[in-house]
C-alpha atoms as a PDB file:
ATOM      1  CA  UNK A   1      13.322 -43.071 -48.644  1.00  0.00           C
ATOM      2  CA  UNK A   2      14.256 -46.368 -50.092  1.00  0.00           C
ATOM      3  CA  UNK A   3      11.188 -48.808 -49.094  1.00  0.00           C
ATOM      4  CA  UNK A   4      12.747 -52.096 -50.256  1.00  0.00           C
ATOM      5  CA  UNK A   5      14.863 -52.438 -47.052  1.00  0.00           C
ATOM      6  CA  UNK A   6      14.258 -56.553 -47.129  1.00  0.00           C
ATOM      7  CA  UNK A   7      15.432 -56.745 -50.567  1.00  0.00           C
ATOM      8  CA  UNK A   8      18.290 -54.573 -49.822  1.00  0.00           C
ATOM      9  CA  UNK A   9      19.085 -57.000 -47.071  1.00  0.00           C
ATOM     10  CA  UNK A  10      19.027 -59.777 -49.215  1.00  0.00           C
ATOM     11  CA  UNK A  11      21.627 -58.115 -52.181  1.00  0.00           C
ATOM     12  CA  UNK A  12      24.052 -58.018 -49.191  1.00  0.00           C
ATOM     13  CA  UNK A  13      23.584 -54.503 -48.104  1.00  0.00           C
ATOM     14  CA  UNK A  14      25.480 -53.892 -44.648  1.00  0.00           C
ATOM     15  CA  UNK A  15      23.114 -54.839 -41.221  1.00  0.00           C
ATOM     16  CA  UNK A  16      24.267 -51.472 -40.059  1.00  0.00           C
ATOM     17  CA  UNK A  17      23.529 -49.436 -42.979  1.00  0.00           C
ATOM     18  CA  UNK A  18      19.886 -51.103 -42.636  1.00  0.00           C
ATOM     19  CA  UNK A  19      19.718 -50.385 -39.215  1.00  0.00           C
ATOM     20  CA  UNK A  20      20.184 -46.763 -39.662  1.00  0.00           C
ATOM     21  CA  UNK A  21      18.005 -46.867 -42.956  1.00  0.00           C
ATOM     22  CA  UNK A  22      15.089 -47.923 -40.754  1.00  0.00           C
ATOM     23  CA  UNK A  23      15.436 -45.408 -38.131  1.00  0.00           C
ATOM     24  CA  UNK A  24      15.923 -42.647 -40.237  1.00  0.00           C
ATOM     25  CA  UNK A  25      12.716 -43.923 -41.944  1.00  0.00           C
ATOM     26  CA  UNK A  26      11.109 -44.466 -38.470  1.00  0.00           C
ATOM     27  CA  UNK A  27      11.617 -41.058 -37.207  1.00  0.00           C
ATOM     28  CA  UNK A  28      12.011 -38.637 -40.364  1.00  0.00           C
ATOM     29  CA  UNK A  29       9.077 -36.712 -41.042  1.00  0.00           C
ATOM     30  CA  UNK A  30       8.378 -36.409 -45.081  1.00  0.00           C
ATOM     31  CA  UNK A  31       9.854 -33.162 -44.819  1.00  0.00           C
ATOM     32  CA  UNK A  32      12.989 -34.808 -45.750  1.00  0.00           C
ATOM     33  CA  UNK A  33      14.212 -37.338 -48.541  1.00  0.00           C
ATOM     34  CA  UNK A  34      16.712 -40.043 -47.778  1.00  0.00           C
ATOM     35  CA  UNK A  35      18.712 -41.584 -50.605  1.00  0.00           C
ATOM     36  CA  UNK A  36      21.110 -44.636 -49.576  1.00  0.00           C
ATOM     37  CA  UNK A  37      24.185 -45.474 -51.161  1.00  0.00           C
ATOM     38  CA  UNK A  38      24.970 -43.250 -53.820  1.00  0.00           C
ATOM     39  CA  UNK A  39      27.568 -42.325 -56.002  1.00  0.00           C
ATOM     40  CA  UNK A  40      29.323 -40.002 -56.226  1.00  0.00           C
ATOM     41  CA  UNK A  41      32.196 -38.096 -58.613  1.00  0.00           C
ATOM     42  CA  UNK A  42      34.626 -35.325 -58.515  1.00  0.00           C
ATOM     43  CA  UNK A  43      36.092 -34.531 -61.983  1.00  0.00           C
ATOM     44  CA  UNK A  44      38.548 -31.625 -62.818  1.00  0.00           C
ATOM     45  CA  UNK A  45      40.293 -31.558 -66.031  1.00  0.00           C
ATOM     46  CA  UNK A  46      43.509 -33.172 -64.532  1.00  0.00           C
ATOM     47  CA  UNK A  47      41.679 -36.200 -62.870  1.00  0.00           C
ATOM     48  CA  UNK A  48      38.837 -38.613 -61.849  1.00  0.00           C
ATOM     49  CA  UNK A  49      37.924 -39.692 -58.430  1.00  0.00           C
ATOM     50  CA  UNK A  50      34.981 -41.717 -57.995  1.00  0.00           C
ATOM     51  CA  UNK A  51      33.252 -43.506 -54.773  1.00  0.00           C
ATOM     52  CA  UNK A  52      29.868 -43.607 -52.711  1.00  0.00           C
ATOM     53  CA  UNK A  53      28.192 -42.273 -50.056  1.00  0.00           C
ATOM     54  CA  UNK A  54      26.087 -44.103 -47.602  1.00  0.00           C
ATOM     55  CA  UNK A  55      23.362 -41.569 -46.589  1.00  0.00           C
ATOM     56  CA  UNK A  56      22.118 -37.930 -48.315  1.00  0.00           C
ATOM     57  CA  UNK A  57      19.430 -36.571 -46.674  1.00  0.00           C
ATOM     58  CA  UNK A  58      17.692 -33.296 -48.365  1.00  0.00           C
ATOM     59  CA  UNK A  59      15.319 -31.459 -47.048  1.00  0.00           C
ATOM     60  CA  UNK A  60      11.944 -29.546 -48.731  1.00  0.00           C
ATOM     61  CA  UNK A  61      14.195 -26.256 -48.219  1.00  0.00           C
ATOM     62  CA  UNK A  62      16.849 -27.973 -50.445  1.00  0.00           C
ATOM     63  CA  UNK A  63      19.581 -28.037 -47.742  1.00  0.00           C
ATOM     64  CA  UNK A  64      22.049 -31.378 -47.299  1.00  0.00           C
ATOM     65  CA  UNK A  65      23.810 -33.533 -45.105  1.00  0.00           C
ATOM     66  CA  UNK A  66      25.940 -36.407 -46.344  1.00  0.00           C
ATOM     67  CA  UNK A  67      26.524 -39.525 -44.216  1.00  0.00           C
ATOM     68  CA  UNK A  68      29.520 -42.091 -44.574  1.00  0.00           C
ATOM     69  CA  UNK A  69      29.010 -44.601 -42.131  1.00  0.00           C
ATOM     70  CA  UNK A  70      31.959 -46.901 -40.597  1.00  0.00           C
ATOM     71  CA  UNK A  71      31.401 -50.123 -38.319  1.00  0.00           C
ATOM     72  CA  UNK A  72      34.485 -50.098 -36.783  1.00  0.00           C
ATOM     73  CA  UNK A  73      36.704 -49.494 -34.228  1.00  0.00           C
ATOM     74  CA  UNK A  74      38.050 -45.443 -34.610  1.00  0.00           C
ATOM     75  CA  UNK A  75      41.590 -45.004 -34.406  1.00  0.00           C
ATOM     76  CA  UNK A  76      42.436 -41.572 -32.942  1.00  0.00           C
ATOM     77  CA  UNK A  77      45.918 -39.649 -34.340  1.00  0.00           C
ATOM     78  CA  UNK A  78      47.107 -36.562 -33.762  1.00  0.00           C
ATOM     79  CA  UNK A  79      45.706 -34.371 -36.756  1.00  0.00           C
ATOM     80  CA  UNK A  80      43.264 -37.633 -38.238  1.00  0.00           C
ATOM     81  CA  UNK A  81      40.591 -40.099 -37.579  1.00  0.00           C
ATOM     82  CA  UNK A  82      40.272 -43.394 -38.910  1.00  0.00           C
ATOM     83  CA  UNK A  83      38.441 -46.603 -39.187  1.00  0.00           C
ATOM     84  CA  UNK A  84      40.237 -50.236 -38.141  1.00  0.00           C
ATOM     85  CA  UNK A  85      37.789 -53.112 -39.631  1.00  0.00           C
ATOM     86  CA  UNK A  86      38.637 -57.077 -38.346  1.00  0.00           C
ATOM     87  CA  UNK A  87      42.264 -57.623 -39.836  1.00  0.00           C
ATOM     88  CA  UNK A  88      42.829 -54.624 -41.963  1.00  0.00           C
ATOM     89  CA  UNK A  89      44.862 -51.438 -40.695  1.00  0.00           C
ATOM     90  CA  UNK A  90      43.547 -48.650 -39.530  1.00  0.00           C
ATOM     91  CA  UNK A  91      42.193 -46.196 -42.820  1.00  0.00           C
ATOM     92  CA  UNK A  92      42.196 -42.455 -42.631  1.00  0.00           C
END
């Protein structure tokens, strides 16, 4: 669990991310490690794809659950979600 949530604040780190970082630190037990925004990359021998992830929490057992958090308004489609942020179209 990250423990330099002011100084995260201060390098510009989203209000929302930090708001989730502190609850999942307020009501985790220690069973469970949280690592915020991390990257991540899928290589095959054809291409690259890199990006981050907000949130992966492990537990002692060794079992995962990613988190990407969006602040934004979801935009429901037939067969996709997506996320509309202030004056940008809606991303799938």
């Amino acid at each position: 669990m990250p423990t330099n949530i002011a100084e995260l604040r201060l390098g510009g780190a989203s209000e929302a991310e930090l708001a989730t970082l502190q609850r999942l630190a307020d009501e985790l037990s220690a069973d469970y490690t949280v690592f915020y925004s991390r990257h991540v990359a899928d290589l095959t021998p054809r291409r690259q794809a890199f990006g981050e992830i907000d949130f992966v929490i492990v537990n002692q057992s060794g079992d995962v659950v990613l988190i990407e958090q969006k602040n934004g308004s979801l935009q429901e489609a037939e067969d996709d979600l997506g996320i509309r942020y202030a004056g940008q179209a809606a991303v799938g």
